[in-house]
Protein backbone atom coordinates (compact mmCIF):
# COMPACT_ATOMS: atom_id res chain seq x y z
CA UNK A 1 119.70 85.70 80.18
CA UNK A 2 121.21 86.94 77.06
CA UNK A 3 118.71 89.04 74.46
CA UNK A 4 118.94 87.67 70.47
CA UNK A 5 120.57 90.87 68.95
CA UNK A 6 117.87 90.52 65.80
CA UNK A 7 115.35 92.21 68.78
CA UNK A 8 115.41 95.78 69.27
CA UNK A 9 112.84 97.33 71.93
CA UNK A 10 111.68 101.53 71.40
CA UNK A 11 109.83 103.47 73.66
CA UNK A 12 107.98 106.01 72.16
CA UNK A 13 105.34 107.38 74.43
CA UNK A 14 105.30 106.48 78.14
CA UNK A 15 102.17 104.40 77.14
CA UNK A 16 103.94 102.94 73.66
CA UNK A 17 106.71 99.79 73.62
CA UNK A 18 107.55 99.13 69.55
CA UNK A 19 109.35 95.76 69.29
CA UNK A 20 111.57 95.26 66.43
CA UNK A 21 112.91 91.66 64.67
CA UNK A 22 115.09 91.97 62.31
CA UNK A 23 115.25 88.96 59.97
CA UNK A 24 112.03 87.25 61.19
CA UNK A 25 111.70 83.97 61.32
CA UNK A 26 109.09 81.19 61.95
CA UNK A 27 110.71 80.30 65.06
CA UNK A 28 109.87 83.94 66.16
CA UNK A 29 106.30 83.47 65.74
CA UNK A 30 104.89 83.81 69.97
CA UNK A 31 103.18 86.16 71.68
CA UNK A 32 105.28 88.81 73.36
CA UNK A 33 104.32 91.10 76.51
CA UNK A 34 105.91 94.53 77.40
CA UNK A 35 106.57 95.65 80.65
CA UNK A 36 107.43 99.61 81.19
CA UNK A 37 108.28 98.70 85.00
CA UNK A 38 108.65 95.74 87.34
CA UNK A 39 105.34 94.00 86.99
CA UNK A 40 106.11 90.23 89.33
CA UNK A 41 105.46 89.97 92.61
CA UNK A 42 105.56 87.39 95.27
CA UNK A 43 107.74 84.04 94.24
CA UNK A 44 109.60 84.73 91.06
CA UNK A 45 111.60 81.23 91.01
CA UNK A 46 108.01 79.50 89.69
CA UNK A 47 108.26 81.83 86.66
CA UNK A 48 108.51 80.45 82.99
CA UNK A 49 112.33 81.10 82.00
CA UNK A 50 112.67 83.34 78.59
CA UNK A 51 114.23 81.20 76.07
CA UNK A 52 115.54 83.77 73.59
């Protein structure tokens, strides 16, 4: 899948993900989870496919 360029991701601390949007819009209103490794296990075909 292909990231929105308006969506910048910075680690700063091995604990510490800061997510960036530049140019915010409604449509960018969600929730959004981090991952600093791997986190799925098991049958990753029944996963919910990123839209963005």
């Amino acid at each position: 899948s292909v990231i929105d360029p308006r969506f910048t991701v910075n680690v700063t601390k091995r604990e510490q993900v800061d997510l960036k949007i530049s140019s915010a819009a409604v449509s960018d209103s969600a929730l959004y989870y981090c991952a600093l490794a791997p986190t799925v296990a098991g049958n990753t075909s029944a996963l919910h496919k990123n839209l963005l």
